[in-house]
C-alpha atoms as a PDB file:
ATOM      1  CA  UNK A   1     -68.817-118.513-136.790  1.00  0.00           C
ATOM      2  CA  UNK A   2     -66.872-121.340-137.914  1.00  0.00           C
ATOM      3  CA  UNK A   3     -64.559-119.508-139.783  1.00  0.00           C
ATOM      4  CA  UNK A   4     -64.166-116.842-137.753  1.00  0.00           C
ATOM      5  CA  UNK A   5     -62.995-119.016-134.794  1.00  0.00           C
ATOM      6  CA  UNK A   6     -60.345-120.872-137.469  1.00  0.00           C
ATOM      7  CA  UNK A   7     -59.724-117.219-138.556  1.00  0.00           C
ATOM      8  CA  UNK A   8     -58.314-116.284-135.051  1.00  0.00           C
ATOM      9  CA  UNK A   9     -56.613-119.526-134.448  1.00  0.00           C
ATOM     10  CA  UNK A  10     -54.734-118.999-137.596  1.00  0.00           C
ATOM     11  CA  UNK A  11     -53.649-115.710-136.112  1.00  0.00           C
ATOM     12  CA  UNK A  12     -52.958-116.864-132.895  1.00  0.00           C
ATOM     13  CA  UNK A  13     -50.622-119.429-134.121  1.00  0.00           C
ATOM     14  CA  UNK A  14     -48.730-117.303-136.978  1.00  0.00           C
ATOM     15  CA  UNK A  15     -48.490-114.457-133.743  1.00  0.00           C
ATOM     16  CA  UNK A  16     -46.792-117.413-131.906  1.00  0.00           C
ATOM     17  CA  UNK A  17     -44.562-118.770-134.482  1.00  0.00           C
ATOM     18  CA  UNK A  18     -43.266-115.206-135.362  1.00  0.00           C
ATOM     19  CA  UNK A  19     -42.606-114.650-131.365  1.00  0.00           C
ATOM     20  CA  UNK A  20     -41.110-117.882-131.095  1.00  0.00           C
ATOM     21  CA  UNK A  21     -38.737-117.127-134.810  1.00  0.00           C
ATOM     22  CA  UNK A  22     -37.946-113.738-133.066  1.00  0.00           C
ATOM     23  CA  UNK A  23     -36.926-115.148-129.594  1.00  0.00           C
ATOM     24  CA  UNK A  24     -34.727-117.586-131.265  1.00  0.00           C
ATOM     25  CA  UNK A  25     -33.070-114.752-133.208  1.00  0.00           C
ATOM     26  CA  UNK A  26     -32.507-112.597-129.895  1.00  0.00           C
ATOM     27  CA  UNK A  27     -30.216-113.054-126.879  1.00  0.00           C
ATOM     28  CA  UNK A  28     -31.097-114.678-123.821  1.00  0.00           C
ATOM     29  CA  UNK A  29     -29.813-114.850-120.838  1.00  0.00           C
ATOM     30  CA  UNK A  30     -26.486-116.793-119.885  1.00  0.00           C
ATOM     31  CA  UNK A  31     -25.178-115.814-124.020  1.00  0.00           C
ATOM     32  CA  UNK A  32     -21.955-115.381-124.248  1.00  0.00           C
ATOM     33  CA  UNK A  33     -21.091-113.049-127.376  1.00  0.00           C
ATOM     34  CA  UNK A  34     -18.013-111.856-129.520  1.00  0.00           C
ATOM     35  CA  UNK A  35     -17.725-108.863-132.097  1.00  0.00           C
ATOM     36  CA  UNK A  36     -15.525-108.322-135.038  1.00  0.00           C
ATOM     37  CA  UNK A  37     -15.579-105.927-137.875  1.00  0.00           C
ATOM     38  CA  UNK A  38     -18.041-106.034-140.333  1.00  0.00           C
ATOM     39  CA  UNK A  39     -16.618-103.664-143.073  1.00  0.00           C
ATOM     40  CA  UNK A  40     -14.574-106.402-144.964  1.00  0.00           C
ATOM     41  CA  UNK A  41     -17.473-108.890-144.866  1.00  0.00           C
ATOM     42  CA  UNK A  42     -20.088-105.821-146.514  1.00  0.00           C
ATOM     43  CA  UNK A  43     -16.877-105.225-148.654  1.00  0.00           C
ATOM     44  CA  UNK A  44     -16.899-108.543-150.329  1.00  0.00           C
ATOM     45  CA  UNK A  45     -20.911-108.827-150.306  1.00  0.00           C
ATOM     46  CA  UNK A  46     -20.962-105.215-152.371  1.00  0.00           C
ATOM     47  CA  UNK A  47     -18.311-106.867-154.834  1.00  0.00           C
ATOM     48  CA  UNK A  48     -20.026-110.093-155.964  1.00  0.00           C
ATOM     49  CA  UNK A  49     -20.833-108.469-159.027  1.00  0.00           C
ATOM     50  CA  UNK A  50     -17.928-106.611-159.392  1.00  0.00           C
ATOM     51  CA  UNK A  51     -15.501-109.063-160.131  1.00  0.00           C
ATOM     52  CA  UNK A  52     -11.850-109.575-158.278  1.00  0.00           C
ATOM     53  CA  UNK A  53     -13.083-110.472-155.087  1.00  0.00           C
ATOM     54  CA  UNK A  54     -11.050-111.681-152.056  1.00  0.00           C
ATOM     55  CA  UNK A  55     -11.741-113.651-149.153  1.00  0.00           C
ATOM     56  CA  UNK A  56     -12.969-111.356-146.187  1.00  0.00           C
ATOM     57  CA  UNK A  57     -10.623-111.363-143.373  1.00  0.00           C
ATOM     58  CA  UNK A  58     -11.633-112.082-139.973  1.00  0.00           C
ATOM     59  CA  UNK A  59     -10.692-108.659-137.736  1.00  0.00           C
ATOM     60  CA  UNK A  60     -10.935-107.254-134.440  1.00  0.00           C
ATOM     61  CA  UNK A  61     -12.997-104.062-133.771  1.00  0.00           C
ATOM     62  CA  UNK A  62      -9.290-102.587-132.328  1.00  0.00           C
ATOM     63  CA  UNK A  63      -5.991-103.824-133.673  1.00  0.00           C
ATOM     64  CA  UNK A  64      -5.541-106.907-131.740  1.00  0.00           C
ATOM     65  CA  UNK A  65      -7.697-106.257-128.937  1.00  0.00           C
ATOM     66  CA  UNK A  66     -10.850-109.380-128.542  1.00  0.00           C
ATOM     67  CA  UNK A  67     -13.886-107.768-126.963  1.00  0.00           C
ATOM     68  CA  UNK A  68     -17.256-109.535-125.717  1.00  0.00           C
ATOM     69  CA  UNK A  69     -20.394-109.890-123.825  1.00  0.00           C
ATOM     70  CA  UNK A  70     -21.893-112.129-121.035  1.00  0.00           C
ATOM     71  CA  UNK A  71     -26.087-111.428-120.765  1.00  0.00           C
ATOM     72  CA  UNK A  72     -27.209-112.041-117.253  1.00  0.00           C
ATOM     73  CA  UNK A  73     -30.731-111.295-119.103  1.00  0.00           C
ATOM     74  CA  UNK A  74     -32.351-110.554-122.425  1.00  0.00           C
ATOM     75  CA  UNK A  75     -31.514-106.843-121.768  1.00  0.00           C
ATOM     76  CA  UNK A  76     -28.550-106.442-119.450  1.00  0.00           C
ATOM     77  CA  UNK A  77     -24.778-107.159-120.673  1.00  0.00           C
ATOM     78  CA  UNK A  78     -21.467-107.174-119.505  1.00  0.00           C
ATOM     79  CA  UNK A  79     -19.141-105.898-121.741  1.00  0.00           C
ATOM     80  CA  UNK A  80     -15.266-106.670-121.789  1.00  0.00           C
ATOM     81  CA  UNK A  81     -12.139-105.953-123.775  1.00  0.00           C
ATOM     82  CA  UNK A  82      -8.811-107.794-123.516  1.00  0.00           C
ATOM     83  CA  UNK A  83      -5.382-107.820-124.991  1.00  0.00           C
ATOM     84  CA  UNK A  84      -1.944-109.365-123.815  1.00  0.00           C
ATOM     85  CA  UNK A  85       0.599-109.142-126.182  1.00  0.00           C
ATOM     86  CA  UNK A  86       4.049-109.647-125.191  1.00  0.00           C
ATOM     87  CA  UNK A  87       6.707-110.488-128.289  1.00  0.00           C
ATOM     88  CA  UNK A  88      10.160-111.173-128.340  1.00  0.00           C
ATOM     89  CA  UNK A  89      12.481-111.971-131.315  1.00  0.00           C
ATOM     90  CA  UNK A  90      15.735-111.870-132.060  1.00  0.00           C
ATOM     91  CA  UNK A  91      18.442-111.582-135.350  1.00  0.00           C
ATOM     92  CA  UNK A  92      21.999-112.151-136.097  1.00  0.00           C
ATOM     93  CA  UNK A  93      24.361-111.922-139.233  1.00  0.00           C
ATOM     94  CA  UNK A  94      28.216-112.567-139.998  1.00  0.00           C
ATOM     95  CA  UNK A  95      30.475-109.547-141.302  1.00  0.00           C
ATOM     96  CA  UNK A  96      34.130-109.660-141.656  1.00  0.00           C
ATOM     97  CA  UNK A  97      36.653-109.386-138.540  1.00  0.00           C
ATOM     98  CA  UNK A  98      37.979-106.018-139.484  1.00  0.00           C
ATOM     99  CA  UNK A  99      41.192-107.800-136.936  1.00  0.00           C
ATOM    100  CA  UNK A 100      41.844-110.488-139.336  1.00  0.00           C
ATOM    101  CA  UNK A 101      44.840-110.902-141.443  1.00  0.00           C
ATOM    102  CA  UNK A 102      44.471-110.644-145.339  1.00  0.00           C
ATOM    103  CA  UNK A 103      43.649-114.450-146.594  1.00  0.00           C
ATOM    104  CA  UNK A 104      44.256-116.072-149.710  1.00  0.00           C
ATOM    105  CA  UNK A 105      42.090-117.481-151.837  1.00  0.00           C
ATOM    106  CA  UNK A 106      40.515-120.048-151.703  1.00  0.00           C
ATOM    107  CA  UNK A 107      40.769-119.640-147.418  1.00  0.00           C
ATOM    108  CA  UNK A 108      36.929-117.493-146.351  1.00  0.00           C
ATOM    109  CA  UNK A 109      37.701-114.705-144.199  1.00  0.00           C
ATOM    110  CA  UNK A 110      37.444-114.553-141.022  1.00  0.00           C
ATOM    111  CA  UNK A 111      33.746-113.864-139.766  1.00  0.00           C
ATOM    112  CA  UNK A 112      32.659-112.236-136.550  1.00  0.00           C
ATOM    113  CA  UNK A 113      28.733-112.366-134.969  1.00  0.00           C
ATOM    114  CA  UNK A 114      26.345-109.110-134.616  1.00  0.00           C
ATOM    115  CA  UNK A 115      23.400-109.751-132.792  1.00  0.00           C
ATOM    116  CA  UNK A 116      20.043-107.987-132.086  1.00  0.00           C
ATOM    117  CA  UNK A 117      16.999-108.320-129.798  1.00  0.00           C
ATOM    118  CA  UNK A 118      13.680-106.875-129.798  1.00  0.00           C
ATOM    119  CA  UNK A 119      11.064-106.769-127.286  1.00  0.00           C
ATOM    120  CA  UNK A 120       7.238-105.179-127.681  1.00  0.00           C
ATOM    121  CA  UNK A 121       4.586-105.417-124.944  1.00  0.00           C
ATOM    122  CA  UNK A 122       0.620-104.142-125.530  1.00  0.00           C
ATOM    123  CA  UNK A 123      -2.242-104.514-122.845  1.00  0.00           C
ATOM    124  CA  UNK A 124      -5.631-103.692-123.140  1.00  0.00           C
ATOM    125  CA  UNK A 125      -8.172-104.249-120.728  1.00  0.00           C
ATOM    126  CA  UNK A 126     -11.996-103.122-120.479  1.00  0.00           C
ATOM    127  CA  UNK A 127     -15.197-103.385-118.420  1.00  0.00           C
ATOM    128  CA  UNK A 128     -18.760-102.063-118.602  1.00  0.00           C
ATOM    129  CA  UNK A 129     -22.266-102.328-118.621  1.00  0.00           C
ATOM    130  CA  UNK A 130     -24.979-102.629-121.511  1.00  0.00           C
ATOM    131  CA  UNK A 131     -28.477-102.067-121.679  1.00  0.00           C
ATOM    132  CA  UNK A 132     -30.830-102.910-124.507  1.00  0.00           C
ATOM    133  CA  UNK A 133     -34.147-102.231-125.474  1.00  0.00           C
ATOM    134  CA  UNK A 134     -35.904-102.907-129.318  1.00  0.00           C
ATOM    135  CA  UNK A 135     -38.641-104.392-131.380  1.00  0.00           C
ATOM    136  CA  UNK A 136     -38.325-107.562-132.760  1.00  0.00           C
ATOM    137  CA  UNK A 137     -35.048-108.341-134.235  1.00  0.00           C
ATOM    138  CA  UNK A 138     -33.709-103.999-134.393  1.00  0.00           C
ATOM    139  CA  UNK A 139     -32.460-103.968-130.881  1.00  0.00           C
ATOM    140  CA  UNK A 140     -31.147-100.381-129.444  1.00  0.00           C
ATOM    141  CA  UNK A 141     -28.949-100.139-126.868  1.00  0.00           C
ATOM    142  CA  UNK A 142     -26.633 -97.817-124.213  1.00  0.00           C
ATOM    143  CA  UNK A 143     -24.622 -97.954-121.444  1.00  0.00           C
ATOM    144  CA  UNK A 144     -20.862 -97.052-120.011  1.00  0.00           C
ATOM    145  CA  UNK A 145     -17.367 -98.785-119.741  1.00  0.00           C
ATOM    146  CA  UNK A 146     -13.877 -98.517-118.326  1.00  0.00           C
ATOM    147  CA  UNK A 147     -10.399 -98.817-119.783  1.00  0.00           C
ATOM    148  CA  UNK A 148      -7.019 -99.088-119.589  1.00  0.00           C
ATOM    149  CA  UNK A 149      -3.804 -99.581-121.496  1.00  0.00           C
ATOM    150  CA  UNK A 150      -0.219 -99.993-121.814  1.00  0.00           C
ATOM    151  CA  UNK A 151       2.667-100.452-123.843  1.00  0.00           C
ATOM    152  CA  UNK A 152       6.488-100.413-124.340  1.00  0.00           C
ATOM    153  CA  UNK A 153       9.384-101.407-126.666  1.00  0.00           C
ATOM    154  CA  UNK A 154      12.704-101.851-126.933  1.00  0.00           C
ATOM    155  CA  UNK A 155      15.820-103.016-129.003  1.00  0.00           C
ATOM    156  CA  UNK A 156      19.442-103.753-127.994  1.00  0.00           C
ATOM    157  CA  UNK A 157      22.487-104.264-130.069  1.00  0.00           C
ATOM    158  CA  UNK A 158      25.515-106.145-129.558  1.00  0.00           C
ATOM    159  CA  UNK A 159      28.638-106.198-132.116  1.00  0.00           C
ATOM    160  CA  UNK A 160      31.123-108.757-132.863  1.00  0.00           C
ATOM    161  CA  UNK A 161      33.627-105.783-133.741  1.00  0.00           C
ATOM    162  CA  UNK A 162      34.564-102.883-131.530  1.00  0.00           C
ATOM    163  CA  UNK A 163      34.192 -99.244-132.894  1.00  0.00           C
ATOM    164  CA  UNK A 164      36.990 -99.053-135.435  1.00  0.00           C
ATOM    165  CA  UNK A 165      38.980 -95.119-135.397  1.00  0.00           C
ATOM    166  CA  UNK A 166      37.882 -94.869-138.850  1.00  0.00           C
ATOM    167  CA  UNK A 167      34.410 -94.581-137.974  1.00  0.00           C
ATOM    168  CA  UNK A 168      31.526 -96.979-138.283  1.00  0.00           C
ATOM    169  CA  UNK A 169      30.101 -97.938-141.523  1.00  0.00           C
ATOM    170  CA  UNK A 170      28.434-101.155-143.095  1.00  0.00           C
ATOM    171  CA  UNK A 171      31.517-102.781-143.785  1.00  0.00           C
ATOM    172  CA  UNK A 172      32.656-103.315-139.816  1.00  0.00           C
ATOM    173  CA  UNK A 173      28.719-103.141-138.635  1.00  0.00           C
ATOM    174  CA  UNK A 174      25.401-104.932-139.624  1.00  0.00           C
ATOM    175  CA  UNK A 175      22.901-102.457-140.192  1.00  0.00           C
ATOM    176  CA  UNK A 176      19.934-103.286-138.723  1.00  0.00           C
ATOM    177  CA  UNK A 177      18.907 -99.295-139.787  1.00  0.00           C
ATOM    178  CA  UNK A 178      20.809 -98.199-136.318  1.00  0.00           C
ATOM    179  CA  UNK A 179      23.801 -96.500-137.897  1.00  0.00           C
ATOM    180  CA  UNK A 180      23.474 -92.637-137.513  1.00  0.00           C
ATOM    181  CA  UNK A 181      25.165 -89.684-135.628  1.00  0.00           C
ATOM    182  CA  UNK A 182      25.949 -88.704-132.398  1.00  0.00           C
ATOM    183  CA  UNK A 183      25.659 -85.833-131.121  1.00  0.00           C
ATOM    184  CA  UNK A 184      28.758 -84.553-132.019  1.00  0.00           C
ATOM    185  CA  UNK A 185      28.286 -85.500-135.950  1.00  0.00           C
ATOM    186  CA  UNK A 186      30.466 -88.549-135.385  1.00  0.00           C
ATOM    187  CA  UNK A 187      29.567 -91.604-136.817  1.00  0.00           C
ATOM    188  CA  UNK A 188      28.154 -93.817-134.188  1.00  0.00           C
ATOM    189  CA  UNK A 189      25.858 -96.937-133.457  1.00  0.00           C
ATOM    190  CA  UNK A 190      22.887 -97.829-131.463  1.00  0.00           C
ATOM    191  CA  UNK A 191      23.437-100.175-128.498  1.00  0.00           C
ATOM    192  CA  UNK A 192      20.081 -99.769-126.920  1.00  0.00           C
ATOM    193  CA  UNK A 193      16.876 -98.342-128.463  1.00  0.00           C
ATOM    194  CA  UNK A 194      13.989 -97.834-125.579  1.00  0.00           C
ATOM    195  CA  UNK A 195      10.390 -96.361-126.193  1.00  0.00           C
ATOM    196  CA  UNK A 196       9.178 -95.251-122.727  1.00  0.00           C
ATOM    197  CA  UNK A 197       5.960 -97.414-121.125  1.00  0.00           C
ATOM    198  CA  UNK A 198       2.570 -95.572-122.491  1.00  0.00           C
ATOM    199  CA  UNK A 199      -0.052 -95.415-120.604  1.00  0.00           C
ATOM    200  CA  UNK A 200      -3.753 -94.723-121.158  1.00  0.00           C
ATOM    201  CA  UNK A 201      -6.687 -94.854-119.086  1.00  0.00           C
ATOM    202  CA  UNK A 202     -10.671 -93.271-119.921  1.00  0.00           C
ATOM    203  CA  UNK A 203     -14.060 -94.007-119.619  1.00  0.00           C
ATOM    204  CA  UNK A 204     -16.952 -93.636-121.927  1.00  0.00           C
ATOM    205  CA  UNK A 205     -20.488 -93.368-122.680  1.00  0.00           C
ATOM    206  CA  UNK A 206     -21.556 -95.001-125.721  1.00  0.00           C
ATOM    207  CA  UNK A 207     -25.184 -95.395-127.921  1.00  0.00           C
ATOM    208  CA  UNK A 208     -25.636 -98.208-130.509  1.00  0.00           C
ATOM    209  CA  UNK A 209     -28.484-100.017-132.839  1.00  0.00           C
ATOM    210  CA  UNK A 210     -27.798-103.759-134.398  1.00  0.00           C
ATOM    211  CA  UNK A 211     -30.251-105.744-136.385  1.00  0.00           C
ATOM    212  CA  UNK A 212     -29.873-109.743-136.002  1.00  0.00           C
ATOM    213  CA  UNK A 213     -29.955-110.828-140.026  1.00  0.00           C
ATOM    214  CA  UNK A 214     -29.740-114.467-138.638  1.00  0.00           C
ATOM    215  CA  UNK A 215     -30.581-116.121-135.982  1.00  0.00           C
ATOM    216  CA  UNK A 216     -27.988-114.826-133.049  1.00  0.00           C
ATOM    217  CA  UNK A 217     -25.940-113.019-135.179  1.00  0.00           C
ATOM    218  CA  UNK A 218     -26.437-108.927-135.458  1.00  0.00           C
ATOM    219  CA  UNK A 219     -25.046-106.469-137.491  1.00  0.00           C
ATOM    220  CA  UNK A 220     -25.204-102.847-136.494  1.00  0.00           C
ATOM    221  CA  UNK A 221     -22.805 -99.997-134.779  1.00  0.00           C
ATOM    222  CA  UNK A 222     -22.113 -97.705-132.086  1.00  0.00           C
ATOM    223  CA  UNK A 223     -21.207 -94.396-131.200  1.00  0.00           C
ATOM    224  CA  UNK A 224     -19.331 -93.276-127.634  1.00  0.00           C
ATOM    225  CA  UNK A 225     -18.599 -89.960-125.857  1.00  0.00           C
ATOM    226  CA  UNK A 226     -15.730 -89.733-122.896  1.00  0.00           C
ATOM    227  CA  UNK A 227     -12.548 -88.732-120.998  1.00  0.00           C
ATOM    228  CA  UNK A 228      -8.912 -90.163-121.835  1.00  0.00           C
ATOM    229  CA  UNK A 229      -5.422 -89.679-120.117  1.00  0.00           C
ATOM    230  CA  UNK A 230      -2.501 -90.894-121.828  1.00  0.00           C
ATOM    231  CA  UNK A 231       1.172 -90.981-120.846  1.00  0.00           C
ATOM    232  CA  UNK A 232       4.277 -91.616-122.770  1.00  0.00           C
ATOM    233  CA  UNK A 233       7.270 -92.026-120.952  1.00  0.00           C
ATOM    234  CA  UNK A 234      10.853 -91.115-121.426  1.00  0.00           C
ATOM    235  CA  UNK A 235      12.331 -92.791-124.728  1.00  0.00           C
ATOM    236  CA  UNK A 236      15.750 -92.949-125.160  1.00  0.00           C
ATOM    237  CA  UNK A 237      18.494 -94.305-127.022  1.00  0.00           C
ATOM    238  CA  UNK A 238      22.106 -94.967-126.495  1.00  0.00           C
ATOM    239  CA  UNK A 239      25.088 -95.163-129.210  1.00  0.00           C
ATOM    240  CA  UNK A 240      28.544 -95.795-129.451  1.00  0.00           C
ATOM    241  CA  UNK A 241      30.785 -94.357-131.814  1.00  0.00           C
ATOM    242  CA  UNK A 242      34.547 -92.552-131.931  1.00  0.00           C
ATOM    243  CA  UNK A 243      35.764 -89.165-133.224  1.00  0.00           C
ATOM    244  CA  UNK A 244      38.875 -90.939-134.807  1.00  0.00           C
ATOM    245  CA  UNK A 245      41.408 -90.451-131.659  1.00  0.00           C
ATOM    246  CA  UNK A 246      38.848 -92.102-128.795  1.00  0.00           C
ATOM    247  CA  UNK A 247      35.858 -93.622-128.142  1.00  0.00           C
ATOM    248  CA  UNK A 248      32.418 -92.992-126.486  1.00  0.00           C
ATOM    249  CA  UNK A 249      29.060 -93.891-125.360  1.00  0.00           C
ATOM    250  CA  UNK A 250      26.405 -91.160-125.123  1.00  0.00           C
ATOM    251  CA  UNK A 251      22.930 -91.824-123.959  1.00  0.00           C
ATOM    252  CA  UNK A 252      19.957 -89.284-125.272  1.00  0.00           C
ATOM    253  CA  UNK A 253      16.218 -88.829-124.235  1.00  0.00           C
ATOM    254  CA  UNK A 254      14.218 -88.726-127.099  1.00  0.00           C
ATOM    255  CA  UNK A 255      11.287 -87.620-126.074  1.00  0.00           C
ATOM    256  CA  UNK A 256       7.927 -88.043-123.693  1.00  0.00           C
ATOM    257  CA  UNK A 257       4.491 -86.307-123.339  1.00  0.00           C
ATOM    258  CA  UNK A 258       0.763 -86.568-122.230  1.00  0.00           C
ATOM    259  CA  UNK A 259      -2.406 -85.654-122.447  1.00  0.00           C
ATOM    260  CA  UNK A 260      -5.813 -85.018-122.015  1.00  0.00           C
ATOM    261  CA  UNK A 261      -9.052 -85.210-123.660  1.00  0.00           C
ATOM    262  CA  UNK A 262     -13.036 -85.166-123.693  1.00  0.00           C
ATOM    263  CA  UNK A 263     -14.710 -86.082-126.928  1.00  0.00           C
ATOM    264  CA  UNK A 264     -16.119 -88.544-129.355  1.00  0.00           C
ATOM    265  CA  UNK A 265     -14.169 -91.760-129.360  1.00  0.00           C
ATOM    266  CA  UNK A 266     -11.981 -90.766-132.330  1.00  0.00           C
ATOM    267  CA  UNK A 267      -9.933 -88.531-129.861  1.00  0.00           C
ATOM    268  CA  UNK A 268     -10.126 -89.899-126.680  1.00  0.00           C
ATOM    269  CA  UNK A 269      -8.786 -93.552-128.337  1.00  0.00           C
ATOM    270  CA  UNK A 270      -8.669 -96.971-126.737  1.00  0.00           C
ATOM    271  CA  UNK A 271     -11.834 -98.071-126.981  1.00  0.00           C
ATOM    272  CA  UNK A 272     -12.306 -98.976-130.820  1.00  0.00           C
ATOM    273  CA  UNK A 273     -13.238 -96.986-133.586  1.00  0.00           C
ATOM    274  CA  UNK A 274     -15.757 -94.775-133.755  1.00  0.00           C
ATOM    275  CA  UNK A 275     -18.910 -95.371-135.788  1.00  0.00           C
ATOM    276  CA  UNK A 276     -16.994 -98.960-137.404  1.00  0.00           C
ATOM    277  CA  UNK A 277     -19.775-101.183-138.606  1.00  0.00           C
ATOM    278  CA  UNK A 278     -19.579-104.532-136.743  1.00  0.00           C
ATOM    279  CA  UNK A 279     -20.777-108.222-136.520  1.00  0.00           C
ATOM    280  CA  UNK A 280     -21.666-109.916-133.164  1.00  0.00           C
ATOM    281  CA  UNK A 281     -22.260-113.679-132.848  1.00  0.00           C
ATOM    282  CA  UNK A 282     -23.941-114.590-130.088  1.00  0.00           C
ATOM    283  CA  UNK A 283     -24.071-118.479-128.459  1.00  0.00           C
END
């Protein structure tokens, strides 16, 4: 009887220790958690033996976009995606003042300024809802989200020299890759380069397993179905350039669209890759 009773106490305690090792691998509520993409990390695992291995980089699930979870418990999450990106640079360079005088050596010649600016802008934003369910550390889970998306461009050009009657070329202009056509087949410039705002907004379904290798971190995947509507807006670009007895400035639409779709997440976009392997850390 003896060692049956220390028989079930042994039991009893490894049953507790292996709840209590699985509850510390799991999330609880009030974790916050963040996901990244797994595929470089499994990359450089699979290559140990290989040889020529390279440090795994650290990357978002979508380009740029940082996406997490808040658990209000063990088995409810709120999901959320963000991105604000907003860049501006700018360039210049020297070329010759095709006004100046010949100079003699050793006198430089004269120099005018060309000068160009660039502006991008990308916004992402999502919301949803996650439910989970599992055994032991291979936790399943479902659930819906929201999002929405924009982005625009632009470039503008300004030149130290005025269109020459000759024509433009590299000599009188910087080419920042801007020198061209017009419509007329004259040789012309770019002054102002503008991609109209896109726009995207859909909502999806998704279904997804993870296994926590370590305590509060998971590695696993998901799959989505859903709607998207997309925009792109008027792009347009306007040029400068002569036809050797005047000048001119001509501004042309390039082009603009939408659409539509229902499907996987492959071809409704903005919410990640489909079926991407991925690593969550949870704290």
């Amino acid at each position: 009887m003896k060692n049956l009773f220390l028989s079930v106490a042994v039991v009893l305690s490894a049953s507790a220790s292996f709840s209590q090792e699985e509850k510390n691998y799991l999330p609880e509520a009030g974790d916050w958690a963040v996901g990244i993409d797994a595929t470089p990390f499994l990359n450089y695992a699979g290559n140990l033996l290989g040889g020529g291995n390279s440090a795994p980089a650290w990357n978002a699930l979508t380009s740029q976009v940082i996406t997490g979870k808040y658990f209000i418990d063990a088995n409810t999450a709120y999901r959320g995606s963000l991105r604000l990106g907003f860049l501006s640079n700018s360039a210049s360079a020297m070329i010759g003042d095709v006004n100046a005088g010949v100079v003699a050596y050793p006198d430089l010649p004269a120099m005018v300024e060309d000068n160009a600016k660039f502006r991008n802008m990308n916004v992402t934003l999502g919301f949803g809802m996650e439910k989970r369910r599992g055994f032991g550390r291979l936790q399943g889970y479902y659930g819906a989200e929201l999002g929405i998306g924009m982005s625009s461009s632009s470039a503008s050009y300004e030149y130290g020299n005025a269109v020459p009657l000759t024509g433009v070329n590299s000599a009188n202009t910087t080419d920042w890759g801007q020198l061209g056509q017009d419509a007329w087949g004259n040789d012309a410039r770019i002054t102002e380069n503008k991609s109209g705002t896109a726009f995207f907004i859909g909502a999806r379904a998704f279904i997804g397993a993870e296994y926590f290798v370590m305590p509060r971190l998971a590695v696993g995947g998901e799959f989505g179905w859903g709607l998207g509507f997309g925009t792109n807006g008027t792009s347009s670009v306007t040029m400068e350039s002569t036809d050797g007895v005047g000048f001119g400035t001509q501004t042309v639409e390039t082009s603009n669209g939408s659409g539509f779709g229902i499907d996987t997440d492959s071809a409704t976009g903005g919410f990640g890759p489909t079926g991407t392997l991925r690593m969550t850390f949870h704290f």
